[in-house]
Protein backbone atom coordinates (compact mmCIF):
# COMPACT_ATOMS: atom_id res chain seq x y z
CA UNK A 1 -3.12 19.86 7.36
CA UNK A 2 -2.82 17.32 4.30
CA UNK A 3 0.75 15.94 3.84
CA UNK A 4 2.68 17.16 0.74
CA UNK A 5 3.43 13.71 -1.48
CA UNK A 6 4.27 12.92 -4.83
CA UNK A 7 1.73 11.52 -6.74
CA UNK A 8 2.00 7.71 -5.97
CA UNK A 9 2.45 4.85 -8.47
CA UNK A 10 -0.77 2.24 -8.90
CA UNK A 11 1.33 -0.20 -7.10
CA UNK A 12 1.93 1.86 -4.04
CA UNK A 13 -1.24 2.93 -3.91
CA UNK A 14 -3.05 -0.26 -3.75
CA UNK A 15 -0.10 -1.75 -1.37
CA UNK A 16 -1.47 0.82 1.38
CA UNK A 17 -5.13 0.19 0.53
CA UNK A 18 -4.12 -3.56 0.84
CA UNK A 19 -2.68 -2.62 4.19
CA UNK A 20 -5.10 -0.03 5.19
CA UNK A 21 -7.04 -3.20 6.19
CA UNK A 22 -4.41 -4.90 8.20
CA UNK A 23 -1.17 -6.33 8.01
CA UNK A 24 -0.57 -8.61 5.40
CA UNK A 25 2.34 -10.72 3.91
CA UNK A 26 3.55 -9.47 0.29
CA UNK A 27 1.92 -12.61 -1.32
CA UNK A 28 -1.82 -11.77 0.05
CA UNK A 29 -1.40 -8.05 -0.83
CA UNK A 30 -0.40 -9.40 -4.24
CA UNK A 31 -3.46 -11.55 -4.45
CA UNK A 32 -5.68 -8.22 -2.84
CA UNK A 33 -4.61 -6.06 -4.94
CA UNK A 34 -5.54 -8.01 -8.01
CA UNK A 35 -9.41 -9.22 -6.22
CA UNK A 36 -9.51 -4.70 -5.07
CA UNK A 37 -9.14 -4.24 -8.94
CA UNK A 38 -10.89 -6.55 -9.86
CA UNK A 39 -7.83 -8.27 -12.20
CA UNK A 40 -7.00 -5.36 -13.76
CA UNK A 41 -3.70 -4.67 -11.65
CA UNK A 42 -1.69 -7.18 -11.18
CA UNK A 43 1.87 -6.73 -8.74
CA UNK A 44 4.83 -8.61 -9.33
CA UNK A 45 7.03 -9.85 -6.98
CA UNK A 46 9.71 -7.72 -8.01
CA UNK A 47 7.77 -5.10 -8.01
CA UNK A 48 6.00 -6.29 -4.59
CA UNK A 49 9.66 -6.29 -2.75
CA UNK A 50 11.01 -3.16 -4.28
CA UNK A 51 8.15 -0.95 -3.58
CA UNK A 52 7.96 -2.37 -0.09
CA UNK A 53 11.06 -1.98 0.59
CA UNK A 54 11.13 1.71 -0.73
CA UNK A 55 8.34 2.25 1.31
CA UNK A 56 9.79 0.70 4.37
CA UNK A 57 12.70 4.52 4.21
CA UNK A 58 10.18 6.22 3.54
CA UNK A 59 8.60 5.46 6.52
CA UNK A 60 5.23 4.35 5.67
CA UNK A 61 5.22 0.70 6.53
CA UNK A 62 7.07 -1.72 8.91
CA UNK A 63 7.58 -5.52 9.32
CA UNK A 64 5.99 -6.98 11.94
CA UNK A 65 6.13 -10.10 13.37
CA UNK A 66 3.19 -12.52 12.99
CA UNK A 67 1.21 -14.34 15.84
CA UNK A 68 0.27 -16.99 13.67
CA UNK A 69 2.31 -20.82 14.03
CA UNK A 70 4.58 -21.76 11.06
CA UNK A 71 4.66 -18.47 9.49
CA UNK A 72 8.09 -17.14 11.08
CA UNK A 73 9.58 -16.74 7.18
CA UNK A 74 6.74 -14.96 5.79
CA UNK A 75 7.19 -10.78 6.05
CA UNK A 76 3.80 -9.34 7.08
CA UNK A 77 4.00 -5.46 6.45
CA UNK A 78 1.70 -3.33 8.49
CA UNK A 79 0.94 0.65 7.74
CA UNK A 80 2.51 2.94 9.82
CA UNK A 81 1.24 6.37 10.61
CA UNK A 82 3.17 8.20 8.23
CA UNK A 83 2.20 5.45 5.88
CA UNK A 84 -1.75 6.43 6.67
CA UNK A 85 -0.77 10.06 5.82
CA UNK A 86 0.87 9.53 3.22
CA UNK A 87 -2.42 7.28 1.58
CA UNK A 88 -4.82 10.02 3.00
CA UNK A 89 -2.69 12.49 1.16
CA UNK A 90 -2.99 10.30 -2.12
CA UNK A 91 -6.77 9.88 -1.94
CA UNK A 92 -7.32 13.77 -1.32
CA UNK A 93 -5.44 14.42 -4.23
CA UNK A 94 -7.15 11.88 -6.60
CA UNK A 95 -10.48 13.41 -5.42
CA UNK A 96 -9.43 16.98 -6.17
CA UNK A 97 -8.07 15.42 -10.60
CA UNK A 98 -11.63 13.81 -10.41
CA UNK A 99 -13.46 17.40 -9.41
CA UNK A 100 -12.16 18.86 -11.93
CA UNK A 101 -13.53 16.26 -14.42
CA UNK A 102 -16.51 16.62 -13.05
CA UNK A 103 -17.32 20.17 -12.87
């Protein structure tokens, strides 16, 4: 069964793509985001720290701690499974607004 979402802004959206590929630190899904689109969206930090934090109650990412030496400040943000829903959920429905483009 497909989860029941409301439609997600371009910023969430492309923070769980970003993430969808591994965990990653809010300045290198910044810097994804804008390479995925290919410069035409661009996150802010502001926006980068409120949405992940929004998305952190919701559930659909966590901080993790990174493996890597001298990066103990840095938050690295990984998708959850509820997180993966919710994206799955987000793709479905931008698949069903293009089929009926389409048809």
């Amino acid at each position: 069964m497909t989860m029941k979402t409301e439609p997600m802004s371009e910023s969430y959206f492309y923070i769980l793509l970003c993430l969808s590929k591994g965990a990653n630190h809010g300045y290198g899904i910044m810097r994804m985001t804008e390479d995925l689109s290919e410069g035409t969206v661009k996150i802010g930090s502001g926006t980068m720290y409120g949405a992940t934090s929004n998305m952190m109650k919701k559930g659909w990412i966590t901080e993790v701690v990174s493996d890597e030496p001298g990066s103990e400040k840095k938050r690295l943000y990984s998708l959850t499974e509820l997180g993966k829903e919710a994206f799955k959920a987000e793709i479905e429905r931008l698949k069903r607004m293009i089929a009926t483009v389409t048809e």
